[in-house]
PDB file of N, CA and C in Angstrom:
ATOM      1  N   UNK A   1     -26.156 -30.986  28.483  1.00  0.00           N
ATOM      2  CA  UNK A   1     -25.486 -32.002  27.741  1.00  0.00           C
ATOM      3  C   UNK A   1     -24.051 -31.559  27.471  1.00  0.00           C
ATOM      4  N   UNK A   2     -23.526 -32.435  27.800  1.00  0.00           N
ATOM      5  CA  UNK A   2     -21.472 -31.919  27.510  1.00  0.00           C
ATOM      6  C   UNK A   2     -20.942 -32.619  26.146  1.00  0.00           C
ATOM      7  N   UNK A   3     -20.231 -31.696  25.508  1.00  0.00           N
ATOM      8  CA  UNK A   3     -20.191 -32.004  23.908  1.00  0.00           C
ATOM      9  C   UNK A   3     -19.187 -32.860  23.848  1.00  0.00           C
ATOM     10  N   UNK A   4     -19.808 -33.916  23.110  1.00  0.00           N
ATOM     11  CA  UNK A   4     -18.832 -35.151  22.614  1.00  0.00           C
ATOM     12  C   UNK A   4     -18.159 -35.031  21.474  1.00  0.00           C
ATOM     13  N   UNK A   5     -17.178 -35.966  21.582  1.00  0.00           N
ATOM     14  CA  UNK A   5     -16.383 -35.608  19.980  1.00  0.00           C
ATOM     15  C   UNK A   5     -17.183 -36.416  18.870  1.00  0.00           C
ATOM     16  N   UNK A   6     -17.432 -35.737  18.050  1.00  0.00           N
ATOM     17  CA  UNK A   6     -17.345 -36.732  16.563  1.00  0.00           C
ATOM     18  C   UNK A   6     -16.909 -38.387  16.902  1.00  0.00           C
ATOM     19  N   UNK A   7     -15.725 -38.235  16.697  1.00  0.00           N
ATOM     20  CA  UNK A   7     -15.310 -39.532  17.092  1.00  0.00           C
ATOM     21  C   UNK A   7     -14.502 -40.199  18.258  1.00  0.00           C
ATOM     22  N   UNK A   8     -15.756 -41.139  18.828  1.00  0.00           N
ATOM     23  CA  UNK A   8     -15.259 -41.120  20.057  1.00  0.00           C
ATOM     24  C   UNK A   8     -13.544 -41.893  20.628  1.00  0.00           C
ATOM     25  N   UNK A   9     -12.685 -42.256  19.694  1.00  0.00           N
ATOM     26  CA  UNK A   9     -11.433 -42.710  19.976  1.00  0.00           C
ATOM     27  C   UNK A   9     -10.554 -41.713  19.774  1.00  0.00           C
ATOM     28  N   UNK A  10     -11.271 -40.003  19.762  1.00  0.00           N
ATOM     29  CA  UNK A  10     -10.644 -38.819  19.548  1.00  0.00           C
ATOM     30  C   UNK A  10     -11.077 -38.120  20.791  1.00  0.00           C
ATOM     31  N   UNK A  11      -9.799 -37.796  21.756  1.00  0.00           N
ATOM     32  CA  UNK A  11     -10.010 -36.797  22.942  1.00  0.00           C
ATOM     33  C   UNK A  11     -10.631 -35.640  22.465  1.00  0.00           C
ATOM     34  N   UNK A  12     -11.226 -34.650  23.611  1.00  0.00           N
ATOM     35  CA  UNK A  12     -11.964 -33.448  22.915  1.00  0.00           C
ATOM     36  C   UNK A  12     -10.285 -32.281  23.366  1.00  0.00           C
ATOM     37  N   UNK A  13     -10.104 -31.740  22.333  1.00  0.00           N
ATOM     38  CA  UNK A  13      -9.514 -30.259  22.888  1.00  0.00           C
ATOM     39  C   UNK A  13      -9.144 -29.772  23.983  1.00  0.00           C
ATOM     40  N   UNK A  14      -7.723 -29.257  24.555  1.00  0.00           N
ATOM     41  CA  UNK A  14      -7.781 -29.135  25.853  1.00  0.00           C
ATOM     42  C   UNK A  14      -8.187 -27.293  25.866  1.00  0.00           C
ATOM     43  N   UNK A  15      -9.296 -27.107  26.964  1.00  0.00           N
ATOM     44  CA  UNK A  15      -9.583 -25.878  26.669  1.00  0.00           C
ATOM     45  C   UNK A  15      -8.466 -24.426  26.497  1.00  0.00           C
ATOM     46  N   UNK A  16      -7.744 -25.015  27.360  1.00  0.00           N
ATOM     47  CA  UNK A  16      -6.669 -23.956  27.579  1.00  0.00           C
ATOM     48  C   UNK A  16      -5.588 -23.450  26.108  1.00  0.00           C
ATOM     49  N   UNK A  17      -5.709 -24.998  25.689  1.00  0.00           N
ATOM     50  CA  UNK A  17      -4.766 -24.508  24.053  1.00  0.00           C
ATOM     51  C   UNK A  17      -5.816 -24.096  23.292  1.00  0.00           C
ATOM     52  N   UNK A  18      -7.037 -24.347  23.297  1.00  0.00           N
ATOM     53  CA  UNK A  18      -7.917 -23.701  22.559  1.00  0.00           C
ATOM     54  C   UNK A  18      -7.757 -22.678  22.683  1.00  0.00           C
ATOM     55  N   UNK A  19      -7.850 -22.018  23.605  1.00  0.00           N
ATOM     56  CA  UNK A  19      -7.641 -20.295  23.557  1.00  0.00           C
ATOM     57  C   UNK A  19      -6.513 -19.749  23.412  1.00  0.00           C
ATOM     58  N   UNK A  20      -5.195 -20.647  23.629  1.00  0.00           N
ATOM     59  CA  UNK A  20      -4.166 -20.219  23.105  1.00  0.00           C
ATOM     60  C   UNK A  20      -3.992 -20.308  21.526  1.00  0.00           C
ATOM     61  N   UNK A  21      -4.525 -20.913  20.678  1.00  0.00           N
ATOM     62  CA  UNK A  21      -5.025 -21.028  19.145  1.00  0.00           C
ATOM     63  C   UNK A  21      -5.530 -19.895  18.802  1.00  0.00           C
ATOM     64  N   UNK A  22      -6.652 -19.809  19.699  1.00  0.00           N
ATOM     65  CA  UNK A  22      -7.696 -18.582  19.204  1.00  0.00           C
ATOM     66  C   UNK A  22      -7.059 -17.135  19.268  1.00  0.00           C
ATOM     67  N   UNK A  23      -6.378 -16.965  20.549  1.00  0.00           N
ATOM     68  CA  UNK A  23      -5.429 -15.579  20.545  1.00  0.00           C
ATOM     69  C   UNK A  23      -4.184 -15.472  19.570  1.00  0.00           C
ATOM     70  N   UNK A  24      -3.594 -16.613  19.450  1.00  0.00           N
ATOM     71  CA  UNK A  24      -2.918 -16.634  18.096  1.00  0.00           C
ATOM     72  C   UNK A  24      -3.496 -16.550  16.362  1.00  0.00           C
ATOM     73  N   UNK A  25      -4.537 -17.063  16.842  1.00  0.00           N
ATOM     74  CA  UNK A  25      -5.191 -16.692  15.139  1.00  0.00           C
ATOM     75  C   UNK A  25      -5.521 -15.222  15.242  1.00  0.00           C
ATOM     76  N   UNK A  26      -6.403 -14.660  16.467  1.00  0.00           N
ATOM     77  CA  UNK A  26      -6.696 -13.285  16.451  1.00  0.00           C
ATOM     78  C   UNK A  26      -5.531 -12.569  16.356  1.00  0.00           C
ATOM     79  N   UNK A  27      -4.467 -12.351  17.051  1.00  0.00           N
ATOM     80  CA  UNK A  27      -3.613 -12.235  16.634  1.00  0.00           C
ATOM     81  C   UNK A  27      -2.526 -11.474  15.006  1.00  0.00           C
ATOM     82  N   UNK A  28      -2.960 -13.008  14.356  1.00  0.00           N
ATOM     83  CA  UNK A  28      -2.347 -12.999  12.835  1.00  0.00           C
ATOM     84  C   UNK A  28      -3.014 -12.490  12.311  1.00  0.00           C
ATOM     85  N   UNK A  29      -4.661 -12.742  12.459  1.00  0.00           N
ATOM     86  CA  UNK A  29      -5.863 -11.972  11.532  1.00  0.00           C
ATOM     87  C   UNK A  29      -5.941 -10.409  11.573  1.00  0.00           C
ATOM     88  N   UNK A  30      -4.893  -9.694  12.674  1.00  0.00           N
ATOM     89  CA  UNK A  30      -5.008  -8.203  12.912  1.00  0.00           C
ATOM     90  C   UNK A  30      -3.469  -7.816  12.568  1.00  0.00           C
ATOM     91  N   UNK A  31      -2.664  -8.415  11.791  1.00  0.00           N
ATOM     92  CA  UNK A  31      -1.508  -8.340  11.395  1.00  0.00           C
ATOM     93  C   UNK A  31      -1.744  -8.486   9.758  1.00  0.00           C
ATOM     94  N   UNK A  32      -2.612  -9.331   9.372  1.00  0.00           N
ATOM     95  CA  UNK A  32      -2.906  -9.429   8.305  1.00  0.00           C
ATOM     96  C   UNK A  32      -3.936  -8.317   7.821  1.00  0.00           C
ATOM     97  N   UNK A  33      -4.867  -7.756   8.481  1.00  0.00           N
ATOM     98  CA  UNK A  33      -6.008  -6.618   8.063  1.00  0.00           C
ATOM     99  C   UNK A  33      -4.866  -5.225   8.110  1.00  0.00           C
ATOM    100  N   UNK A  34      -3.664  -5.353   8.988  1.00  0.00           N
ATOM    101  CA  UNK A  34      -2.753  -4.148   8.894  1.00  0.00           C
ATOM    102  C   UNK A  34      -2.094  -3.991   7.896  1.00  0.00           C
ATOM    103  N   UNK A  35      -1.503  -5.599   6.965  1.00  0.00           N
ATOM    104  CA  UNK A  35      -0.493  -5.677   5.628  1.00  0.00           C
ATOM    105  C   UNK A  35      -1.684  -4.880   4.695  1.00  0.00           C
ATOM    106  N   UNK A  36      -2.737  -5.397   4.743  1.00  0.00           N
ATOM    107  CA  UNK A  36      -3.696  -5.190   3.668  1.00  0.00           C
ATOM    108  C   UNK A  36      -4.512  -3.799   3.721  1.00  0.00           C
ATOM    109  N   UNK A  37      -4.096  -2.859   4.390  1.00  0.00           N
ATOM    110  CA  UNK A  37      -4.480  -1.590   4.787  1.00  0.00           C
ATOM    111  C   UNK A  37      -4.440  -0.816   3.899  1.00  0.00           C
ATOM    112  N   UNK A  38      -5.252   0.521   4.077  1.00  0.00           N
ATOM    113  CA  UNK A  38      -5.002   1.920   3.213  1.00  0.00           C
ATOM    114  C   UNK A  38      -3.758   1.843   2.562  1.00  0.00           C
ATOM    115  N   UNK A  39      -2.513   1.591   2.629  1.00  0.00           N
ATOM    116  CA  UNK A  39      -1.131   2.118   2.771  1.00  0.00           C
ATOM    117  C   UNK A  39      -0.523   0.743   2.010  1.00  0.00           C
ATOM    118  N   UNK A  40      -1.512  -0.375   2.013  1.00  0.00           N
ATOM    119  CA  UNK A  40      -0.830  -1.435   1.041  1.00  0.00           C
ATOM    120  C   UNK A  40       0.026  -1.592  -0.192  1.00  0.00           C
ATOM    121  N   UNK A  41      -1.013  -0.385  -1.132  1.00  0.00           N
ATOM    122  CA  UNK A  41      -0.586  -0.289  -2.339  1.00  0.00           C
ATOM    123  C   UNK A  41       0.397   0.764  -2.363  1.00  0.00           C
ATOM    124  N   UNK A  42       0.634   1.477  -1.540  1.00  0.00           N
ATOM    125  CA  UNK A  42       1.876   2.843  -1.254  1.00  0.00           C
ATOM    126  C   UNK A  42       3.107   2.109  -1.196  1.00  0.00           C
ATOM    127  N   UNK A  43       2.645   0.667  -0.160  1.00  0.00           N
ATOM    128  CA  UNK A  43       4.114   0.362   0.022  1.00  0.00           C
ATOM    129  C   UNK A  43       4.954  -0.771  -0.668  1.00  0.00           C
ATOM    130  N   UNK A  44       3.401  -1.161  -1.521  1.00  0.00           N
ATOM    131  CA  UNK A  44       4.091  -1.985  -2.791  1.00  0.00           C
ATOM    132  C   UNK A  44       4.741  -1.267  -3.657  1.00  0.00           C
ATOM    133  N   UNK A  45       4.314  -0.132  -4.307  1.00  0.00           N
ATOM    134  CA  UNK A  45       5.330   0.949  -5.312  1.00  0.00           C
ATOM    135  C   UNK A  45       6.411   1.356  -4.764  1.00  0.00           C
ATOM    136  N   UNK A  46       6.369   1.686  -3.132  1.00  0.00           N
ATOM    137  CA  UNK A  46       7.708   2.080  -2.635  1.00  0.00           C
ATOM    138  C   UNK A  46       8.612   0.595  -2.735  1.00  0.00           C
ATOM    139  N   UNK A  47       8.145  -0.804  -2.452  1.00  0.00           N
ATOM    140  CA  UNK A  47       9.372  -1.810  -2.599  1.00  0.00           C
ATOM    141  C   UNK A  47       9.987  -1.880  -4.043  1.00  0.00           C
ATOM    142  N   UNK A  48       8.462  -1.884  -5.056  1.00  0.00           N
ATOM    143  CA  UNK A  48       9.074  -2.269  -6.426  1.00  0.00           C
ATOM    144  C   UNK A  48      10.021  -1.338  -7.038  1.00  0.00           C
ATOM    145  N   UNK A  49       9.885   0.291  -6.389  1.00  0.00           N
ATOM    146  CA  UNK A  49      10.737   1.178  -6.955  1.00  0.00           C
ATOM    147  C   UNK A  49      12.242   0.928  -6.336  1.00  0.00           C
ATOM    148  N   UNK A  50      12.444   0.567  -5.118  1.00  0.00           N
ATOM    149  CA  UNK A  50      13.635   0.677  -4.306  1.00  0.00           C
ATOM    150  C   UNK A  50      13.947  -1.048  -5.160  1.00  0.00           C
ATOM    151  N   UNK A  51      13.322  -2.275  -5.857  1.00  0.00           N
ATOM    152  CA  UNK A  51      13.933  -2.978  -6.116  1.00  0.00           C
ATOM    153  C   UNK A  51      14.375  -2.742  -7.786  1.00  0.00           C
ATOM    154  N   UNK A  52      13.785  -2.020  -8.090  1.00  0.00           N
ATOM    155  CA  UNK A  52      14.497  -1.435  -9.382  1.00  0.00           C
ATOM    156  C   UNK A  52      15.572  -0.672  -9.048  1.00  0.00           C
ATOM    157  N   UNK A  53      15.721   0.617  -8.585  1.00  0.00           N
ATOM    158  CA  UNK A  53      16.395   1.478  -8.712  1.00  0.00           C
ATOM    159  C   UNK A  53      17.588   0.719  -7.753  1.00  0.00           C
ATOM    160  N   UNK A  54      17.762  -0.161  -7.044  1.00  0.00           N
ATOM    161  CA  UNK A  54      18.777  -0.949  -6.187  1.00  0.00           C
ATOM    162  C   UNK A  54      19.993  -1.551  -7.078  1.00  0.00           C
ATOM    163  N   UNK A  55      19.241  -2.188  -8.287  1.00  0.00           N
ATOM    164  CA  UNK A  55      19.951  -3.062  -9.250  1.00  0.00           C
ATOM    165  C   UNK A  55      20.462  -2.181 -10.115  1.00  0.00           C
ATOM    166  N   UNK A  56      19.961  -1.015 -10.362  1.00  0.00           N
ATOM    167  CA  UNK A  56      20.553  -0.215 -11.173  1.00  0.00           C
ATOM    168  C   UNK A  56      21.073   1.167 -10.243  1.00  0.00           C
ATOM    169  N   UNK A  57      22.059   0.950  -9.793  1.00  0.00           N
ATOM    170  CA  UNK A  57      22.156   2.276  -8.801  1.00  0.00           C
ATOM    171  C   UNK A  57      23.263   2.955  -9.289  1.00  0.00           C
ATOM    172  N   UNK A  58      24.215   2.377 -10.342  1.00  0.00           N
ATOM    173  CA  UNK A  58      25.347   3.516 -10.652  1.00  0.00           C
ATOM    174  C   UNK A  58      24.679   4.059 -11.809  1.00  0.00           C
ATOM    175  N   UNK A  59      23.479   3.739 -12.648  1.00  0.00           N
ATOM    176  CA  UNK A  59      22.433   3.999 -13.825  1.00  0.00           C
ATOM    177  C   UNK A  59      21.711   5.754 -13.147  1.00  0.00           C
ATOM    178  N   UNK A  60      21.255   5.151 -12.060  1.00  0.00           N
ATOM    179  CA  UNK A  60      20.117   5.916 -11.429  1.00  0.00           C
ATOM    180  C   UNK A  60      21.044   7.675 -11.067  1.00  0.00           C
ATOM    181  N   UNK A  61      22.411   6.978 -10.574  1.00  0.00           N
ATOM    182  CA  UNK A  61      22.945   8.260  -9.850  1.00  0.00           C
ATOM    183  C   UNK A  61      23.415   9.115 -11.027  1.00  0.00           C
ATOM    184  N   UNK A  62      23.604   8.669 -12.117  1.00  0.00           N
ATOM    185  CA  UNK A  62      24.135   9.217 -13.542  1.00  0.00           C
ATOM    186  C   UNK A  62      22.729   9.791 -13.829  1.00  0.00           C
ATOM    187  N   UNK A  63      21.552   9.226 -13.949  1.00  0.00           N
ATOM    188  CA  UNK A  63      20.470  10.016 -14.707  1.00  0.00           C
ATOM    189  C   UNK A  63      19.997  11.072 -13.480  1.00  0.00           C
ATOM    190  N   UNK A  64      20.356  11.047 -12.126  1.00  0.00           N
ATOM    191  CA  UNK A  64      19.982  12.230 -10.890  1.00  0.00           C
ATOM    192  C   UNK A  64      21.690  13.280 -11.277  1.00  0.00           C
ATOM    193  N   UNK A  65      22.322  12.971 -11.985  1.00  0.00           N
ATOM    194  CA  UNK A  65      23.381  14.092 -12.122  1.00  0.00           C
ATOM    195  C   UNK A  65      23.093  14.831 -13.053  1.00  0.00           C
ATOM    196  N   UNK A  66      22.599  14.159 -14.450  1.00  0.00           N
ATOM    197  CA  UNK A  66      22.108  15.056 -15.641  1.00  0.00           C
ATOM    198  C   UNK A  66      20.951  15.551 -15.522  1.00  0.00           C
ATOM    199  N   UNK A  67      20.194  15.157 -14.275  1.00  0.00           N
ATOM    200  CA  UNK A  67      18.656  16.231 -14.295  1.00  0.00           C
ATOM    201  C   UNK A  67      19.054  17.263 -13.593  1.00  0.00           C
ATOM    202  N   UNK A  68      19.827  16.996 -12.600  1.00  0.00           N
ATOM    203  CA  UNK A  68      19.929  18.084 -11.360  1.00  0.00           C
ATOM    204  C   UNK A  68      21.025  19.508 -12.531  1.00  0.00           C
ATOM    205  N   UNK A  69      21.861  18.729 -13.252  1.00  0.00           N
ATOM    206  CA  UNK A  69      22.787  19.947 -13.786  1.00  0.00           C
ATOM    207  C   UNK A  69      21.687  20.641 -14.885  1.00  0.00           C
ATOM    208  N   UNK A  70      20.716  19.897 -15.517  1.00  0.00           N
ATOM    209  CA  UNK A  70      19.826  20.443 -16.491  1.00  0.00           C
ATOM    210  C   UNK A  70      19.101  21.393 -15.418  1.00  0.00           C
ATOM    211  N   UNK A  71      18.837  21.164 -14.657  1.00  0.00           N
ATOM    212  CA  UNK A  71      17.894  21.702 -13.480  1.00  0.00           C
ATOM    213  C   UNK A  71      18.532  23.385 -13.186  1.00  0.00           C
ATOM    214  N   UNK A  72      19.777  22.780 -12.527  1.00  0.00           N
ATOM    215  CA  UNK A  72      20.782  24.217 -12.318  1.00  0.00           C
ATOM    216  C   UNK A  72      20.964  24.527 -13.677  1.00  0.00           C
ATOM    217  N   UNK A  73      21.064  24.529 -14.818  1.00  0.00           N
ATOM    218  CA  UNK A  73      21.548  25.471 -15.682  1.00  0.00           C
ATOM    219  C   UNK A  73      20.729  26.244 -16.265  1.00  0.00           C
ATOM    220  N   UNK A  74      19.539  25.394 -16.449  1.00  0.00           N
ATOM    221  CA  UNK A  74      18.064  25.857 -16.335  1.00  0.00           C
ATOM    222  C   UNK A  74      17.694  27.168 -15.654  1.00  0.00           C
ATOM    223  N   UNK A  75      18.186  27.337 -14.575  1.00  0.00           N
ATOM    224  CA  UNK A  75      17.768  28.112 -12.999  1.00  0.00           C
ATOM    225  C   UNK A  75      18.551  29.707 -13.862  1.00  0.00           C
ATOM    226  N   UNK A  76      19.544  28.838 -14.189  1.00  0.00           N
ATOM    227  CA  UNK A  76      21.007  30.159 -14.250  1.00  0.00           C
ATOM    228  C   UNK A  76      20.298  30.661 -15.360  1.00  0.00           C
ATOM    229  N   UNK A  77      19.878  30.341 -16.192  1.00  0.00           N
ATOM    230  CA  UNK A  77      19.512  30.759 -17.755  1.00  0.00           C
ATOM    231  C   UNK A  77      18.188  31.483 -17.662  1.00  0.00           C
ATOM    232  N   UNK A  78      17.318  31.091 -16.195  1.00  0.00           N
ATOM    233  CA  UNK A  78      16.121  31.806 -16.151  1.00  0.00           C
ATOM    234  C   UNK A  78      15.887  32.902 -15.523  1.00  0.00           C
ATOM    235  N   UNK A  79      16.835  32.733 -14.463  1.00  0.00           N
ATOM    236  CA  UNK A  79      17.610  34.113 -13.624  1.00  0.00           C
ATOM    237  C   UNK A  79      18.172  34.984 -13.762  1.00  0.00           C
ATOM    238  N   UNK A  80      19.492  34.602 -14.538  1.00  0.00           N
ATOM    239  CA  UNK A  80      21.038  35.005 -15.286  1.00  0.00           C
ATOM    240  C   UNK A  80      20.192  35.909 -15.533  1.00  0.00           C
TER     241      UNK A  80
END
């Protein structure tokens, strides 16, 4: 028996775009299981940090100057 449509004033599917559908959904569905991977939540903290620290970047380079000199004087004072 050869499958009819539902409704018959509706052509059936041409097979060939069917499978061009189907390799495109397979496709997206293995692009999408990759966003949603081990590494998802790594690379959400890495965007939200780079979109903070972006907006504040003459903030950020001032508080990496006073750790790094606390850091070195620190060093000198533990060494010295």
């Amino acid at each position: 028996m050869s499958p009819s449509s539902p409704n018959p004033s509706l052509p059936l599917p041409d097979t060939a775009l069917l499978a061009a559908d189907t390799a495109q959904l397979t496709q997206h569905l293995g692009h999408c299981a990759h966003a949603c991977g081990p590494l998802h939540r790594v690379r959400g903290a890495f965007e939200l940090a780079d979109a903070f620290l972006s907006s504040r970047f003459i903030s950020t380079l001032f508080f990496l100057a006073v750790v790094l000199t606390v850091l070195v004087s620190g060093f000198h004072w533990l060494f010295g």
